[in-house]
PDB file of N, CA and C in Angstrom:
ATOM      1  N   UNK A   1       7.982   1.144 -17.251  1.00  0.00           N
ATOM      2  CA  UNK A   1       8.867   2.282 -17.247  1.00  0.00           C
ATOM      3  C   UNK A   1      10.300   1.772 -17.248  1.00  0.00           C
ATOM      4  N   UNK A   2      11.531   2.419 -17.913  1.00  0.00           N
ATOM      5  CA  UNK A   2      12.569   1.895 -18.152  1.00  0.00           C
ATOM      6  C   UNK A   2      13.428   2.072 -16.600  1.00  0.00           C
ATOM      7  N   UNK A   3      13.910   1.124 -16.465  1.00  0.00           N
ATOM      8  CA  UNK A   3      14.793   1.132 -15.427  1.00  0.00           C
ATOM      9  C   UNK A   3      15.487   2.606 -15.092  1.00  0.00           C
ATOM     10  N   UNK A   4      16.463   2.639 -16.185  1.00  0.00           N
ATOM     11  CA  UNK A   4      16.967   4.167 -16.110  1.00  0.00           C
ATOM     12  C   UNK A   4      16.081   5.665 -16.015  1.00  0.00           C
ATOM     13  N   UNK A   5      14.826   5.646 -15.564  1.00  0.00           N
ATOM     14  CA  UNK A   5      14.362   6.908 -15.200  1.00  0.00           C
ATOM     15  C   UNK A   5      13.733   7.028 -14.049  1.00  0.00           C
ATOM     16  N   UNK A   6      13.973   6.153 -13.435  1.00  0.00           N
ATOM     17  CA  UNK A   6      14.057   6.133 -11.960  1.00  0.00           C
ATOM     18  C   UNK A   6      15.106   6.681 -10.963  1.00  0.00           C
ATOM     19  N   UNK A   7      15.032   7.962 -10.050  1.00  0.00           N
ATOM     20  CA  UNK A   7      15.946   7.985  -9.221  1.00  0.00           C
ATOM     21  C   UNK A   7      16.103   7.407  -7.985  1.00  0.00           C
ATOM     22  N   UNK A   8      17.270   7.563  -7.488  1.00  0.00           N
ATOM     23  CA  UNK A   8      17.703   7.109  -6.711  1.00  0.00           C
ATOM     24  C   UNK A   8      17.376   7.380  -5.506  1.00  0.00           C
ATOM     25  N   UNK A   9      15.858   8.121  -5.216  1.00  0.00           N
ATOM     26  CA  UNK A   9      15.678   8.526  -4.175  1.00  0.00           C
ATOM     27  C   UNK A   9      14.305   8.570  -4.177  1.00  0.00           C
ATOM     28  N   UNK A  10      13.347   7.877  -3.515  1.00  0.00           N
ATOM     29  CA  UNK A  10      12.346   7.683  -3.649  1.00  0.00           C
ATOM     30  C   UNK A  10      11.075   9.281  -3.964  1.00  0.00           C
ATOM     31  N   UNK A  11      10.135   9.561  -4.249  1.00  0.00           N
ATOM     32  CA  UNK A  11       8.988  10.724  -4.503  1.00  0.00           C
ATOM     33  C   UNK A  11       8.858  10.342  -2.453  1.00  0.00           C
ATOM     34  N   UNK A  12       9.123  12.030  -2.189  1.00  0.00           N
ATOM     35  CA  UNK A  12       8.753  12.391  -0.617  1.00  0.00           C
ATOM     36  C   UNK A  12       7.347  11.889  -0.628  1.00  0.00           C
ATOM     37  N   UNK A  13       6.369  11.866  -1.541  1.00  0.00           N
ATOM     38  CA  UNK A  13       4.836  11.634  -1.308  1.00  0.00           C
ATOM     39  C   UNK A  13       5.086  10.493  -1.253  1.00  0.00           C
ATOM     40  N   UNK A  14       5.488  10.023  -1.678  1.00  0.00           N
ATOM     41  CA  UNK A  14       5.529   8.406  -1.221  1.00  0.00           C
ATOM     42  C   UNK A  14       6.166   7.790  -0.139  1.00  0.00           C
ATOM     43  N   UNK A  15       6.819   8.373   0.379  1.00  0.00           N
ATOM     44  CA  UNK A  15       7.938   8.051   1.282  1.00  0.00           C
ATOM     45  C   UNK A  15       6.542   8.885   2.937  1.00  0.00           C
ATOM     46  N   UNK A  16       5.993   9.456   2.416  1.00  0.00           N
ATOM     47  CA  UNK A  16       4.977  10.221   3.543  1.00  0.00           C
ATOM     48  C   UNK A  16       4.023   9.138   3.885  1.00  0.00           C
ATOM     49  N   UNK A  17       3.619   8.961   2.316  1.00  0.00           N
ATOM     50  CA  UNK A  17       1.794   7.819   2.521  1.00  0.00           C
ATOM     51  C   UNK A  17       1.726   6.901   2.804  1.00  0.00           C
ATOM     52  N   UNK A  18       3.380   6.240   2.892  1.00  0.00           N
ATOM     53  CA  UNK A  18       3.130   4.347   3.033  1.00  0.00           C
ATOM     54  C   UNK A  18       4.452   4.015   3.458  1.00  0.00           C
ATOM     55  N   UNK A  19       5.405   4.691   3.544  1.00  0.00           N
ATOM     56  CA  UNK A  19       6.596   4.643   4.585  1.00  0.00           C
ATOM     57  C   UNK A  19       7.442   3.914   3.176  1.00  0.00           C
ATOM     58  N   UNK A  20       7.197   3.790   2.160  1.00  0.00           N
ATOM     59  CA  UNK A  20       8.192   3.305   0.998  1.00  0.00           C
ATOM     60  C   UNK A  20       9.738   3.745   1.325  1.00  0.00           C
ATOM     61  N   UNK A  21      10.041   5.279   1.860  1.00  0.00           N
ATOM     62  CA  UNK A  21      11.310   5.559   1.749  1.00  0.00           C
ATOM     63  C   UNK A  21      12.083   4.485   2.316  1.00  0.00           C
ATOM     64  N   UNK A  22      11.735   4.099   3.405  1.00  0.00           N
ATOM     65  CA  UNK A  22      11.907   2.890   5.078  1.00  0.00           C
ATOM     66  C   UNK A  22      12.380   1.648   4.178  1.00  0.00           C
ATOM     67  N   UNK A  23      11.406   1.177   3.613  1.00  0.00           N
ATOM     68  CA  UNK A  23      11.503  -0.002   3.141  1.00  0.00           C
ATOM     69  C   UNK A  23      12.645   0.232   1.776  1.00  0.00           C
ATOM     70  N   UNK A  24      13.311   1.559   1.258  1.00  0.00           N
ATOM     71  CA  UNK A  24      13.668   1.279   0.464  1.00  0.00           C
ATOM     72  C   UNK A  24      15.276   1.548   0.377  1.00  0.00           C
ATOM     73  N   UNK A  25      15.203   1.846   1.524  1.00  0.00           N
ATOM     74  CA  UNK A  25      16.919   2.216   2.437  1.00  0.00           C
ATOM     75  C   UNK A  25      16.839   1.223   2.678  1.00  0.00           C
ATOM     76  N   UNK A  26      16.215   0.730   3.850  1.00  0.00           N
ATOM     77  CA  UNK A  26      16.506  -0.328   4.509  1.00  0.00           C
ATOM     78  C   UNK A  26      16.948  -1.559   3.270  1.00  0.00           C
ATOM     79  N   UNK A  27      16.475  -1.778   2.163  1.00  0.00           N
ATOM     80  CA  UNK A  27      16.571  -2.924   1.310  1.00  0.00           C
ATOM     81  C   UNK A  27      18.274  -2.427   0.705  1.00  0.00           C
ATOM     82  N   UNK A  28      18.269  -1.201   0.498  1.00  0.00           N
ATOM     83  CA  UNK A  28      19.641  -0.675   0.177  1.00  0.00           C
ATOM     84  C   UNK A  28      20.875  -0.906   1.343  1.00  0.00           C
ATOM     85  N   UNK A  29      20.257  -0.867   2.059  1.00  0.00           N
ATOM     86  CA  UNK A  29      21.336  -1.010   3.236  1.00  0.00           C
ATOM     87  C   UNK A  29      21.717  -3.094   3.140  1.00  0.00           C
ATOM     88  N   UNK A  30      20.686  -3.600   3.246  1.00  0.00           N
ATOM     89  CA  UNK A  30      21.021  -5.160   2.936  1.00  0.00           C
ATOM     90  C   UNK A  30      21.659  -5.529   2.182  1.00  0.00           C
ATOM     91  N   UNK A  31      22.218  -4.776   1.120  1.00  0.00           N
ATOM     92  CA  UNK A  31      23.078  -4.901  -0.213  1.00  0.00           C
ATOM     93  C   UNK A  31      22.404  -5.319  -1.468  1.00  0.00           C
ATOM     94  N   UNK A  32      20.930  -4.525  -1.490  1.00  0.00           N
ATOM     95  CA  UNK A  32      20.105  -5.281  -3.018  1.00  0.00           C
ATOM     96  C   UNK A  32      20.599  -3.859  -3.679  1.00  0.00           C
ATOM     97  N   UNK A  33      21.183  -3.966  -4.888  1.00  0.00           N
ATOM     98  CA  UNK A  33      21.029  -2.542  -5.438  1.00  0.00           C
ATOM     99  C   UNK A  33      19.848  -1.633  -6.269  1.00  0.00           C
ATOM    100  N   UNK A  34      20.123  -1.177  -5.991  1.00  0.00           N
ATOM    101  CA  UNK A  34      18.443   0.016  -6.798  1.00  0.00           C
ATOM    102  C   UNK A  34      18.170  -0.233  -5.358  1.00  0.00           C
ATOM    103  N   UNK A  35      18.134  -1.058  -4.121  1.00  0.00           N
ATOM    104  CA  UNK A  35      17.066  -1.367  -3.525  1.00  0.00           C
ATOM    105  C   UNK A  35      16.435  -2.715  -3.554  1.00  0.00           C
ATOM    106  N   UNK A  36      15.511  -2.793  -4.029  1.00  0.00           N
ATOM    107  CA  UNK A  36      15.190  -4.234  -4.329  1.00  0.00           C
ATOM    108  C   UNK A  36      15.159  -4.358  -5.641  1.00  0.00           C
ATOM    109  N   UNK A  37      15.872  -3.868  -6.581  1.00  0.00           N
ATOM    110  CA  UNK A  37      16.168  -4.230  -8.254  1.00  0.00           C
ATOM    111  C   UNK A  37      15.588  -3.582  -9.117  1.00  0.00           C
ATOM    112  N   UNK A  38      16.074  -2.912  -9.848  1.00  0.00           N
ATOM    113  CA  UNK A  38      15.258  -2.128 -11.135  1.00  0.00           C
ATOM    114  C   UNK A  38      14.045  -2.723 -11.463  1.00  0.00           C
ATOM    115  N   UNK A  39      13.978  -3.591 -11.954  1.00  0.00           N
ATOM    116  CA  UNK A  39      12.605  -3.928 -12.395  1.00  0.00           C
ATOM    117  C   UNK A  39      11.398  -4.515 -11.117  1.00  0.00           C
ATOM    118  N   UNK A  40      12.070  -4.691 -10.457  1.00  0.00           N
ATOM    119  CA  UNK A  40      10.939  -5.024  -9.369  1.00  0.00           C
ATOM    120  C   UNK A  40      10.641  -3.721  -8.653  1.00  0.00           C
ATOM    121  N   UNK A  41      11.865  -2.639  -8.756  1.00  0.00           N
ATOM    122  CA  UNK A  41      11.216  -1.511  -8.529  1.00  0.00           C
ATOM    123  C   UNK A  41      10.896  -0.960  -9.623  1.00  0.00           C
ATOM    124  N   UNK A  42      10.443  -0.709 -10.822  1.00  0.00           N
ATOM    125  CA  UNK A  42       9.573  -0.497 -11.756  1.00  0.00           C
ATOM    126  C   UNK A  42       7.987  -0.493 -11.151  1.00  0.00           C
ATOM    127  N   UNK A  43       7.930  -2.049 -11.071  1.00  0.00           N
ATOM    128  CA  UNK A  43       6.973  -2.549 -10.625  1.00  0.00           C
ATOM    129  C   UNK A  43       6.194  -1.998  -9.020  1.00  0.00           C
ATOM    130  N   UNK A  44       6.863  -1.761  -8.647  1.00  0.00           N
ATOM    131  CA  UNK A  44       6.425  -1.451  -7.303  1.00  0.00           C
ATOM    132  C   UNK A  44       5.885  -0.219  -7.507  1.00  0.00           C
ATOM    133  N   UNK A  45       6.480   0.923  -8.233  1.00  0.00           N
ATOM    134  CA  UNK A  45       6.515   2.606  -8.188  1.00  0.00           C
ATOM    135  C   UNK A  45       5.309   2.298  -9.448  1.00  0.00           C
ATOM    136  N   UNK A  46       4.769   1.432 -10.447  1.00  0.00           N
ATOM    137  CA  UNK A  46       4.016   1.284 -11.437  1.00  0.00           C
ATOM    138  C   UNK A  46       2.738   1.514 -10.266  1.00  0.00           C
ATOM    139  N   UNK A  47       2.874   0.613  -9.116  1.00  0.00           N
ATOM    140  CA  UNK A  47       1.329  -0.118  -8.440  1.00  0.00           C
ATOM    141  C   UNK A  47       1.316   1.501  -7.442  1.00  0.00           C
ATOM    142  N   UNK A  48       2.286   1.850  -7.346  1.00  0.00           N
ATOM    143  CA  UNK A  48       1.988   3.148  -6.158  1.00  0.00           C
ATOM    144  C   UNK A  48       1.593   4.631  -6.955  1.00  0.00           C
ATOM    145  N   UNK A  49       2.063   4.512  -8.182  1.00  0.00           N
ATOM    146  CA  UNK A  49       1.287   5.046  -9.121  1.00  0.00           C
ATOM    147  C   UNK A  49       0.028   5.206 -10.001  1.00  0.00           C
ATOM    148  N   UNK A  50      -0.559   3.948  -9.825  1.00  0.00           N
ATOM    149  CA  UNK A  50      -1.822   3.093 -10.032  1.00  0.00           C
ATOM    150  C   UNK A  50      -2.355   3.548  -8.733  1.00  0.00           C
ATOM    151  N   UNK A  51      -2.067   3.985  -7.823  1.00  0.00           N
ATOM    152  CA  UNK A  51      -3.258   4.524  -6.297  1.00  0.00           C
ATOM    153  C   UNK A  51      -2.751   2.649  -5.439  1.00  0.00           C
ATOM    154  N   UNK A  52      -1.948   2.167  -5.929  1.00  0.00           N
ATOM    155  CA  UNK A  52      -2.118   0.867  -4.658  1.00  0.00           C
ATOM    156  C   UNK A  52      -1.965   1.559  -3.291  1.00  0.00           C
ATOM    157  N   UNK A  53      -2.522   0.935  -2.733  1.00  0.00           N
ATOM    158  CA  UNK A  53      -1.989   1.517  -0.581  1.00  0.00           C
ATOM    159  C   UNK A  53      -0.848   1.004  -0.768  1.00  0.00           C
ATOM    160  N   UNK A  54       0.236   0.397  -1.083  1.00  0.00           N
ATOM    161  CA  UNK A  54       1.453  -0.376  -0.852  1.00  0.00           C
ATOM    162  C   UNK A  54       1.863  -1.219  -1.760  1.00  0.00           C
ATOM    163  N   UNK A  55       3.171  -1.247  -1.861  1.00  0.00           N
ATOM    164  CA  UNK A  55       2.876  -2.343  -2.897  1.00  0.00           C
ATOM    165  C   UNK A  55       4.788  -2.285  -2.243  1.00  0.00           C
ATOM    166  N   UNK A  56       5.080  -4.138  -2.216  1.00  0.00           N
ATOM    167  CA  UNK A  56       6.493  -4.469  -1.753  1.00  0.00           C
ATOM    168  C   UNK A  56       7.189  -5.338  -2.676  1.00  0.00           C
ATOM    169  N   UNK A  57       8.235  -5.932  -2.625  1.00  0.00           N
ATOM    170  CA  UNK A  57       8.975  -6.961  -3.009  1.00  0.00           C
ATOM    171  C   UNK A  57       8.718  -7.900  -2.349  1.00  0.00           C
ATOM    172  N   UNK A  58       8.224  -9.219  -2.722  1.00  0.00           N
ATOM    173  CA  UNK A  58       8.173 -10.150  -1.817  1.00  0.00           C
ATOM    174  C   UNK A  58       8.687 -11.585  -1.998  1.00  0.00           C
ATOM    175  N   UNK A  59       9.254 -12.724  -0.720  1.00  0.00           N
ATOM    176  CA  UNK A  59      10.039 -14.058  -1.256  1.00  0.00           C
ATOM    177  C   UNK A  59      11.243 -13.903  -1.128  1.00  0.00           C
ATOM    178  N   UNK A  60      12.354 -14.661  -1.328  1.00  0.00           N
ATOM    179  CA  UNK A  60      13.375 -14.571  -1.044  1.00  0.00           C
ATOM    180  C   UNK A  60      13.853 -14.593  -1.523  1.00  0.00           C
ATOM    181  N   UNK A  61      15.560 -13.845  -1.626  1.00  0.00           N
ATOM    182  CA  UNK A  61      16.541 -13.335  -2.423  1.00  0.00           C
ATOM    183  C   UNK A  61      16.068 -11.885  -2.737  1.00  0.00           C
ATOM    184  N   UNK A  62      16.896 -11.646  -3.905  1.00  0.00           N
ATOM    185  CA  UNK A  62      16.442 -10.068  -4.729  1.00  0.00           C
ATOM    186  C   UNK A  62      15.072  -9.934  -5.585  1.00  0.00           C
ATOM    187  N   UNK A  63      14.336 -10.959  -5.483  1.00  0.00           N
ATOM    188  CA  UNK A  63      13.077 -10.517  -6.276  1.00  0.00           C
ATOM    189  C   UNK A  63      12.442 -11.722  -7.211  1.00  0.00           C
ATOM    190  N   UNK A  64      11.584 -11.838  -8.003  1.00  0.00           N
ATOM    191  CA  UNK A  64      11.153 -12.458  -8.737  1.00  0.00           C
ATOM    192  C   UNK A  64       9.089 -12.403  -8.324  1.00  0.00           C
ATOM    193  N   UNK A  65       9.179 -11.405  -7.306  1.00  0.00           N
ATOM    194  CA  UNK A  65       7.165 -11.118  -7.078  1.00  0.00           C
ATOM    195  C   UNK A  65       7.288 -10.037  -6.056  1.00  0.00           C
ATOM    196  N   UNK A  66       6.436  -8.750  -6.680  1.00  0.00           N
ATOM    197  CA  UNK A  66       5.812  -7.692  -6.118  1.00  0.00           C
ATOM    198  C   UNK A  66       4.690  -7.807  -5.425  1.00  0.00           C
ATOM    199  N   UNK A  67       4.235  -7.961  -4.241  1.00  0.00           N
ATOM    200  CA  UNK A  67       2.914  -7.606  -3.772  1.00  0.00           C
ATOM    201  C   UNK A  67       2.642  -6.142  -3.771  1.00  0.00           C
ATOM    202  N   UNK A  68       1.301  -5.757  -3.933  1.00  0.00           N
ATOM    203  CA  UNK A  68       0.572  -4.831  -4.314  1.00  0.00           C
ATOM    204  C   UNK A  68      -1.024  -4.891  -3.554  1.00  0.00           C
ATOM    205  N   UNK A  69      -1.754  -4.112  -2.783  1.00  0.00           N
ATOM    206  CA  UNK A  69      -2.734  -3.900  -2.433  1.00  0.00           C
ATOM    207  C   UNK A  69      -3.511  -2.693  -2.968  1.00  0.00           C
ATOM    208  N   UNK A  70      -4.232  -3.211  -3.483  1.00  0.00           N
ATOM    209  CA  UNK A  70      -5.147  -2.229  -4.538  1.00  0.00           C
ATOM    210  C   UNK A  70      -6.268  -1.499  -3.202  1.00  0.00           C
ATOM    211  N   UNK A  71      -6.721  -0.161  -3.255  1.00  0.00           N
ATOM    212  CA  UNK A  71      -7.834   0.140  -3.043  1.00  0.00           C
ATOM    213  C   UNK A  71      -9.272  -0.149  -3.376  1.00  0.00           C
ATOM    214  N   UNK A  72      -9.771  -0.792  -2.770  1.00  0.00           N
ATOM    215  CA  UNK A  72     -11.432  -1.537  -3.078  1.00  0.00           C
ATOM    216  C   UNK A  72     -11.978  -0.425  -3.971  1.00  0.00           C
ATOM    217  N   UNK A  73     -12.246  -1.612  -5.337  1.00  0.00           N
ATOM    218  CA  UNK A  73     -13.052  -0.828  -6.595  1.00  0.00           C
ATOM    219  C   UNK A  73     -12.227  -0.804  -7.553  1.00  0.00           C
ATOM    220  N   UNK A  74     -10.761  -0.440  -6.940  1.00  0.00           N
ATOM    221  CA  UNK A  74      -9.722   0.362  -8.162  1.00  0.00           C
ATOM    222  C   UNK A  74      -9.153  -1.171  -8.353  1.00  0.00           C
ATOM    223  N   UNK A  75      -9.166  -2.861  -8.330  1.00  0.00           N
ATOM    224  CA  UNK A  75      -8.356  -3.666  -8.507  1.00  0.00           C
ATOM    225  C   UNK A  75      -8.148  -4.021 -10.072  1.00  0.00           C
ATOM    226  N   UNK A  76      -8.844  -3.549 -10.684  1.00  0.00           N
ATOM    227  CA  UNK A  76      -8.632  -3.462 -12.382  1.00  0.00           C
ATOM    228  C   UNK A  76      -7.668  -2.610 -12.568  1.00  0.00           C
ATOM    229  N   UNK A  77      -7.622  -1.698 -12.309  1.00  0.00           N
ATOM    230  CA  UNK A  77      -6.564  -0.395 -12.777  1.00  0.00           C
ATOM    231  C   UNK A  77      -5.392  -1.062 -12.376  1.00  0.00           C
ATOM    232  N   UNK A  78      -4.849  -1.206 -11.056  1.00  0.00           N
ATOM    233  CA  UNK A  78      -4.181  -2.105 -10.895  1.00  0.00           C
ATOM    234  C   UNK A  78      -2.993  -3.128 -11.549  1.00  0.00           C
ATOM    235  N   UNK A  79      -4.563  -3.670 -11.503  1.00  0.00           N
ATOM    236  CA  UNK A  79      -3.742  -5.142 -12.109  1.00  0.00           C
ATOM    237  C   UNK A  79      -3.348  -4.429 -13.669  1.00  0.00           C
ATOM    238  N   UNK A  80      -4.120  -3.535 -14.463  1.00  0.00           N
ATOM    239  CA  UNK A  80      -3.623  -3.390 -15.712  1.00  0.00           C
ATOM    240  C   UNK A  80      -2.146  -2.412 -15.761  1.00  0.00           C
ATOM    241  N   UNK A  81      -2.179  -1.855 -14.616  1.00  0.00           N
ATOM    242  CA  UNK A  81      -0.800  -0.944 -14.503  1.00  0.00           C
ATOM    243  C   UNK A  81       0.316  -1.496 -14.254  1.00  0.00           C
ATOM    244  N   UNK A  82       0.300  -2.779 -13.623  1.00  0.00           N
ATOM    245  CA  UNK A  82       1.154  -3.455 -13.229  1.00  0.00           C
ATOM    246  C   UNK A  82       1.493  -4.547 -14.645  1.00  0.00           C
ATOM    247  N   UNK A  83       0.560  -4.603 -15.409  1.00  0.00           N
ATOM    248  CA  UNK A  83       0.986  -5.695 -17.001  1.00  0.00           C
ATOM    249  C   UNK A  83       1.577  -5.104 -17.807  1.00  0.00           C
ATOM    250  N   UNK A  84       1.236  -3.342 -17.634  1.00  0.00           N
ATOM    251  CA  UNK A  84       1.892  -2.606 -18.690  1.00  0.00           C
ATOM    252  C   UNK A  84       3.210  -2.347 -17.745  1.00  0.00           C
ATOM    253  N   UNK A  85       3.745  -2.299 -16.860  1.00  0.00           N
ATOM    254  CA  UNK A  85       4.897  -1.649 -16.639  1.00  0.00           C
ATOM    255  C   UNK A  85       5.198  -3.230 -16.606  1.00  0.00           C
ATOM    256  N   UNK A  86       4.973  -4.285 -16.624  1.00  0.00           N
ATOM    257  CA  UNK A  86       5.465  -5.159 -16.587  1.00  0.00           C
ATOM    258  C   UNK A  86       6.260  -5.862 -18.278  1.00  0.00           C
ATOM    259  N   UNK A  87       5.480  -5.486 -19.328  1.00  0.00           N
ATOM    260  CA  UNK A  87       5.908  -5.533 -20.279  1.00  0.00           C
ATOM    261  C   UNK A  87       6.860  -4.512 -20.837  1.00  0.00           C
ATOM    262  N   UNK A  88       6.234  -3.163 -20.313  1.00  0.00           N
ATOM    263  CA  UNK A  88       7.164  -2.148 -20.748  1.00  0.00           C
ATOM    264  C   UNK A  88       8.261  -2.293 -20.577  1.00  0.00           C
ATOM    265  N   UNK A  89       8.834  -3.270 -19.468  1.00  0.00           N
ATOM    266  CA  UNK A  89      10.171  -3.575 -18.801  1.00  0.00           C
ATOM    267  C   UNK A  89      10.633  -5.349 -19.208  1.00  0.00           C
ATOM    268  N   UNK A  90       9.599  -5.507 -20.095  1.00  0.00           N
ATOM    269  CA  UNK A  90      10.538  -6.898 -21.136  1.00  0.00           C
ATOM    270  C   UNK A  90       9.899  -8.122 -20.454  1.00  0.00           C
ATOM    271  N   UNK A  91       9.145  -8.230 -19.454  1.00  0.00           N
ATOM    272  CA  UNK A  91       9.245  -9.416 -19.088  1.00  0.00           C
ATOM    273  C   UNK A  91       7.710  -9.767 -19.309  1.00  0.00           C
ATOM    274  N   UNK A  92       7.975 -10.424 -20.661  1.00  0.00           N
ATOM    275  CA  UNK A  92       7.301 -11.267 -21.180  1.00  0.00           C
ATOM    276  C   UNK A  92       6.474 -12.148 -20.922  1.00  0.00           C
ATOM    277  N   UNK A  93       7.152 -13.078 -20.114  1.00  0.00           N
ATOM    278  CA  UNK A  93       6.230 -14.093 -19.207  1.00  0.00           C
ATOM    279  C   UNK A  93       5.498 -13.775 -18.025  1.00  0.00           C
ATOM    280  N   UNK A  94       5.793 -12.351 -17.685  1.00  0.00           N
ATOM    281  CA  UNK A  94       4.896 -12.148 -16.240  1.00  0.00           C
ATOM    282  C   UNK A  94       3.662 -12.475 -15.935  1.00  0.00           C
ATOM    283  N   UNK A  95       3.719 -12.659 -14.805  1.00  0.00           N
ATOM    284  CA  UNK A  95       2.013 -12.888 -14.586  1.00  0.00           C
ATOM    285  C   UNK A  95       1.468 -11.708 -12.907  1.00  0.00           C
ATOM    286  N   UNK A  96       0.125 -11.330 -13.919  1.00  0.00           N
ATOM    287  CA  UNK A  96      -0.599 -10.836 -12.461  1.00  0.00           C
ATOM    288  C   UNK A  96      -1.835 -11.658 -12.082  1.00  0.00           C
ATOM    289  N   UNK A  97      -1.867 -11.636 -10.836  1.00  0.00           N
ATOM    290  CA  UNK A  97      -2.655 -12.704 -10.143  1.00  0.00           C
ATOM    291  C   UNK A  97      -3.457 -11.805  -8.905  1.00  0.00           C
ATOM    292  N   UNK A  98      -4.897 -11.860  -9.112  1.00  0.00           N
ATOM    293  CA  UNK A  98      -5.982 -10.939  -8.110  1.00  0.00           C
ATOM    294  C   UNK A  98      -6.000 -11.848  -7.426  1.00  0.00           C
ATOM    295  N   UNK A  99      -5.880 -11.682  -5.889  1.00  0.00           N
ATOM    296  CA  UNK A  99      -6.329 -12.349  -5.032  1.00  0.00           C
ATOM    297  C   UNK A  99      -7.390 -12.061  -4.388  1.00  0.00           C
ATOM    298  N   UNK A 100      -7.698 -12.451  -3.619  1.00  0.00           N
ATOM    299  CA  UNK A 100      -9.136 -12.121  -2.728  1.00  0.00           C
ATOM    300  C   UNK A 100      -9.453 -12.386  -1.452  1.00  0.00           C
ATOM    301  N   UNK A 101     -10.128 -11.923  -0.682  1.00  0.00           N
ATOM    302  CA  UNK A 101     -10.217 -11.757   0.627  1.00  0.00           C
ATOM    303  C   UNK A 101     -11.247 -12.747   1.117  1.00  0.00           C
ATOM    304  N   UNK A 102     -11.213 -13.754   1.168  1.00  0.00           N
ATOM    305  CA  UNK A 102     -12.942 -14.566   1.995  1.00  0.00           C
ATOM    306  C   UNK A 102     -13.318 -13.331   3.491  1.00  0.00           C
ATOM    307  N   UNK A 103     -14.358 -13.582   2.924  1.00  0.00           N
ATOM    308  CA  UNK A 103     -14.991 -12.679   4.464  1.00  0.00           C
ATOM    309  C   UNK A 103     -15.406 -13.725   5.126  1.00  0.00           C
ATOM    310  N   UNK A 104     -15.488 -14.917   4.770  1.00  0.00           N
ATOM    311  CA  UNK A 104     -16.627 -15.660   5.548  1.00  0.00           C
ATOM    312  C   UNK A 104     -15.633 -16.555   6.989  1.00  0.00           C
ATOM    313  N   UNK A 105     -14.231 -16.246   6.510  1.00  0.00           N
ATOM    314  CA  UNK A 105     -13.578 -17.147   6.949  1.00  0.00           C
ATOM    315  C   UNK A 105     -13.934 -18.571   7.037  1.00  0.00           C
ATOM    316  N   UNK A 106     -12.825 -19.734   7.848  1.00  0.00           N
ATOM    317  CA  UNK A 106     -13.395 -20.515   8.187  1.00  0.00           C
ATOM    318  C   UNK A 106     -14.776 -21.084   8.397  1.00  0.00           C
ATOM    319  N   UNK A 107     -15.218 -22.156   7.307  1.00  0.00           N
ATOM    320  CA  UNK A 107     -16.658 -22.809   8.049  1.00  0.00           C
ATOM    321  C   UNK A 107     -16.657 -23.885   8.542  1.00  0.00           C
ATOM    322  N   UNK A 108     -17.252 -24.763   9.553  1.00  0.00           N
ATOM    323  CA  UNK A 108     -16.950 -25.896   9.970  1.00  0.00           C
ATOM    324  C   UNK A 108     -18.703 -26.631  10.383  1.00  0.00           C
ATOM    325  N   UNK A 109     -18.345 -27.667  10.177  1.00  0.00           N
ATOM    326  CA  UNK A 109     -19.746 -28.517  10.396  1.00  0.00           C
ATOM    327  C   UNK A 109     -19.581 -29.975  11.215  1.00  0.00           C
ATOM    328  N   UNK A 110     -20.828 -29.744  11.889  1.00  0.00           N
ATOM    329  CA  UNK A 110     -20.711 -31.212  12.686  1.00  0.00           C
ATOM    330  C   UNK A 110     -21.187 -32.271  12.043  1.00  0.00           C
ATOM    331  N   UNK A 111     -20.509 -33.628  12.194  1.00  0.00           N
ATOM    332  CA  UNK A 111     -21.064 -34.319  11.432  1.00  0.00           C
ATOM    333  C   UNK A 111     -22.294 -35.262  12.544  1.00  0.00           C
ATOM    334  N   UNK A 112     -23.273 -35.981  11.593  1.00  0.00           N
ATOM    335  CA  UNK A 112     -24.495 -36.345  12.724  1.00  0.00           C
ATOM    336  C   UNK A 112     -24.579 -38.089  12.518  1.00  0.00           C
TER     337      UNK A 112
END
């Protein structure tokens, strides 16, 4: 989605379901403009539009990686909503990357 059709004020539903408004003053108040940057907010409002539970700016400085938490099942939709608003907005080289959860945690073994 193009930078310019984004306002300046976050969707109240969003600002209700996952506290986005919070995080997006508050980033305004630090001196990032848009917030945390047009295109990383592209990206963010792409994944909260896609059904993510959340999705932030993450790393340091003004941007360069969105985290995003998909709802279990929906991580395809996702990840494909986030390539298209990612291209739609020029950047070519992006990359999305699924991560994954070990359930098993830690294993450890004695040796004999």
């Amino acid at each position: 989605m193009p930078a310019s059709t984004f306002s300046a004020t976050p969707p109240t539903a969003y600002a209700r379901r996952d506290g986005a408004g919070g995080r997006y003053r508050l980033a305004r108040q630090c001196g990032l403009p848009g917030g945390a940057g047009e295109v990383n907010n592209a990206l963010i409002w792409a994944a909260l539009e896609a059904g993510a539970l959340g999705a932030k700016l993450t790393g340091a400085g003004s941007g360069g990686s969105v985290f995003a938490l998909a709802r279990p099942g929906c991580e395809e939709e996702l990840v494909e909503a986030l390539r298209a608003a990612a291209s739609e907005a020029g950047l070519e080289h992006a990359r999305v990357w699924r991560a994954h959860v070990d359930r098993d945690g830690l294993q450890t073994e004695t040796a004999d």
